[in-house]
C-alpha atoms as a PDB file:
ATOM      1  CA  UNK A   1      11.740 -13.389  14.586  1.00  0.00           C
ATOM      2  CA  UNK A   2       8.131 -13.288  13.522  1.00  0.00           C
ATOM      3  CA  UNK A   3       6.803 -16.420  10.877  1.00  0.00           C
ATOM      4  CA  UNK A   4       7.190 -14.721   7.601  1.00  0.00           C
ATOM      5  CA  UNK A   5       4.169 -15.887   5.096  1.00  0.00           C
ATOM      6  CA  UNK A   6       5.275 -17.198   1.482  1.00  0.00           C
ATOM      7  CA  UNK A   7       3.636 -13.987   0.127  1.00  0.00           C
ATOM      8  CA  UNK A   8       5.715 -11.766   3.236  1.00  0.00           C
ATOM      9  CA  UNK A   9       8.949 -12.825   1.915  1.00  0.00           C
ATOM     10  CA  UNK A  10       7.741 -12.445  -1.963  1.00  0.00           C
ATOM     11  CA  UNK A  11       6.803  -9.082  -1.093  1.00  0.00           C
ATOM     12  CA  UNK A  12      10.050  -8.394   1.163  1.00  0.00           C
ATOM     13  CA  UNK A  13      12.011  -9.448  -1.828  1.00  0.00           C
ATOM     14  CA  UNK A  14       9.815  -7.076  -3.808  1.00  0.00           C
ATOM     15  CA  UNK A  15       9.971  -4.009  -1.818  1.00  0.00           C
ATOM     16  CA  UNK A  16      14.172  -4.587  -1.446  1.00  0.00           C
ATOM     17  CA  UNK A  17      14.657  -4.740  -5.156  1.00  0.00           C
ATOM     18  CA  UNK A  18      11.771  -1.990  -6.364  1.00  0.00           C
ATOM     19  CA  UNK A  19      13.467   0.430  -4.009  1.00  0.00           C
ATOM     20  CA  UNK A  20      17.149  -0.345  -4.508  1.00  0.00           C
ATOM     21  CA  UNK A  21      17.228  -0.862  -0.617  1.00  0.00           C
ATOM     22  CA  UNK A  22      20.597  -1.427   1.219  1.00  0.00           C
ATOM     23  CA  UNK A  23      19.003  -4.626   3.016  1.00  0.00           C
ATOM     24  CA  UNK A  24      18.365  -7.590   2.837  1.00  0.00           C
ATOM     25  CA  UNK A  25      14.968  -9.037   2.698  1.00  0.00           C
ATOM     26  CA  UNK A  26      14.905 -11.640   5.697  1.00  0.00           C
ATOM     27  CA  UNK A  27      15.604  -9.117   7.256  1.00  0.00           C
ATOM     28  CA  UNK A  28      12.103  -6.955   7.041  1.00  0.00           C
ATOM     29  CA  UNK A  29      10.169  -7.810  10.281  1.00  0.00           C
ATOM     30  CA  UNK A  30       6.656  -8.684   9.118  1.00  0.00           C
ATOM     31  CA  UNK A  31       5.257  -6.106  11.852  1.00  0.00           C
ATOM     32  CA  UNK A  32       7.832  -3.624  11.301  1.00  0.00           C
ATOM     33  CA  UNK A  33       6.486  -0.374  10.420  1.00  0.00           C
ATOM     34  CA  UNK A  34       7.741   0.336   6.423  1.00  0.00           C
ATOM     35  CA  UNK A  35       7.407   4.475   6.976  1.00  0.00           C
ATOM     36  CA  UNK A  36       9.638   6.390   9.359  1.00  0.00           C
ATOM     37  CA  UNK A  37      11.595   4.471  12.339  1.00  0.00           C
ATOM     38  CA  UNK A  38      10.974   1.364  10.769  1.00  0.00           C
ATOM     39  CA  UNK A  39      12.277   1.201   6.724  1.00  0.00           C
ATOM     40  CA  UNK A  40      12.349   4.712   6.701  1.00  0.00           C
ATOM     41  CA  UNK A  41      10.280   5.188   3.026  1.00  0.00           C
ATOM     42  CA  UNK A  42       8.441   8.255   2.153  1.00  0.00           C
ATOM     43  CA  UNK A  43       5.967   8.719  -0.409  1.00  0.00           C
ATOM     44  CA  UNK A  44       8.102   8.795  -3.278  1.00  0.00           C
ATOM     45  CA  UNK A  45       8.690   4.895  -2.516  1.00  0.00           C
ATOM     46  CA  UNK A  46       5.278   4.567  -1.936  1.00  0.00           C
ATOM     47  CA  UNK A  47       4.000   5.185  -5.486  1.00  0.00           C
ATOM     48  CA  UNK A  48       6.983   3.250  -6.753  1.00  0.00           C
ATOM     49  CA  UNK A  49       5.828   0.317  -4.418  1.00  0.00           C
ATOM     50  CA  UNK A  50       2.422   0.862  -5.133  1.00  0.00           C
ATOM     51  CA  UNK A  51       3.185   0.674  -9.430  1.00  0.00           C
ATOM     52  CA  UNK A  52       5.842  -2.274  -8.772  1.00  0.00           C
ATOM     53  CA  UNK A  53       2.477  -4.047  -6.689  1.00  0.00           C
ATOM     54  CA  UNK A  54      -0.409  -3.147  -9.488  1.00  0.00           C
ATOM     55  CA  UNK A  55       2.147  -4.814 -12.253  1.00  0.00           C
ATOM     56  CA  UNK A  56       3.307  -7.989 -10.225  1.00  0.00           C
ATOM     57  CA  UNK A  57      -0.236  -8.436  -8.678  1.00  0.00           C
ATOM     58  CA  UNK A  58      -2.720  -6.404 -10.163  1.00  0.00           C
ATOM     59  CA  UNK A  59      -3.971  -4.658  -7.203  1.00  0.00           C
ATOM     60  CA  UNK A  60      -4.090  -0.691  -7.628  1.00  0.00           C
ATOM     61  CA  UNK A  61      -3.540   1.017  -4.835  1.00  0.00           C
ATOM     62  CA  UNK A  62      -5.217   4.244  -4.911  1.00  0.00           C
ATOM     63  CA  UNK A  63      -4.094   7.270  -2.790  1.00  0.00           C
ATOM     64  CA  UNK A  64      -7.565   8.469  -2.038  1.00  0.00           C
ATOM     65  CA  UNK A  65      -8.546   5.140  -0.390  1.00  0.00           C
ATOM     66  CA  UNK A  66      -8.750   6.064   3.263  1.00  0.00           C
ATOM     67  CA  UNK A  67      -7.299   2.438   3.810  1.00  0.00           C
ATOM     68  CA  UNK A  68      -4.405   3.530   2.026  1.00  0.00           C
ATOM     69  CA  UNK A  69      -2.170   4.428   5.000  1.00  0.00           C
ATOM     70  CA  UNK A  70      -2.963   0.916   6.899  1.00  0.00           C
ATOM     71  CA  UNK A  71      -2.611  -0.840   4.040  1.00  0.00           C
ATOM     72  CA  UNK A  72       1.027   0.891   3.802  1.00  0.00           C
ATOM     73  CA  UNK A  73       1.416   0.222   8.051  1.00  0.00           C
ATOM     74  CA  UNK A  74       4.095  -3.139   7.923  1.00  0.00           C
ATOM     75  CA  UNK A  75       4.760  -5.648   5.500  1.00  0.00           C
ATOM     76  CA  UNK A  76       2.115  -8.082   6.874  1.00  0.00           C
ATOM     77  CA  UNK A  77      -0.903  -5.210   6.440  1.00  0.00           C
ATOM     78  CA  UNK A  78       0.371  -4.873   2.705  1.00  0.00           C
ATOM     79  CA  UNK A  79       0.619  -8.577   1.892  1.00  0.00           C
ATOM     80  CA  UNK A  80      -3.009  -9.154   3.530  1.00  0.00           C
ATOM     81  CA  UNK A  81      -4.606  -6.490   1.147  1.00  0.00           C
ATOM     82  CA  UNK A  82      -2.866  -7.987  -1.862  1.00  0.00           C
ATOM     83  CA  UNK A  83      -4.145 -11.039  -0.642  1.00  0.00           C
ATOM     84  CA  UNK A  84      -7.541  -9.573  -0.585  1.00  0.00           C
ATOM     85  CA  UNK A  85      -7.679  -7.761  -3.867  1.00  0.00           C
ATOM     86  CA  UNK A  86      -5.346  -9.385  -6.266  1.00  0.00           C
ATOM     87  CA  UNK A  87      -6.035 -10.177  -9.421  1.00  0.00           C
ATOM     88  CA  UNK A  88      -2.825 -12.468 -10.398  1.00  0.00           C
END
């Protein structure tokens, strides 16, 4: 298993209970892809994940971004842009 970050297994924990997901956190590989083989979301989760992210740390992710779909790659590529743009 990879080192999860402090912030990995915040946002693990985060993802889990924002999408009602049947697993549990821990269990999110940080490298794991979060859209198809991997956790399996779609784009309805994505906006959910992307509100439940701008209210916990006030980083809007915008769908127009051309960033947005690496940002969205794994768990580790969306902790390191909340790292980078957070506001709280």
């Amino acid at each position: 298993m990879s080192d999860v970050s402090p912030l990995e297994a915040e946002v693990a924990k985060l993802i889990v209970q924002t999408l009602a997901l049947k697993v549990d956190p821990a269990q999110i590989q940080p490298e794991e892809p979060l859209f198809g083989d991997g956790l399996g979301l779609d784009s309805i989760d994505a906006l959910e994940l992307s509100l439940a992210i701008s209210h916990s740390y006030g980083y809007q992710i915008r769908s127009d971004n051309p960033d947005t779909v690496a940002t969205f790659a794994s768990l580790r590529s969306l902790c390191q842009s909340i790292e980078k743009h957070r506001t709280k």
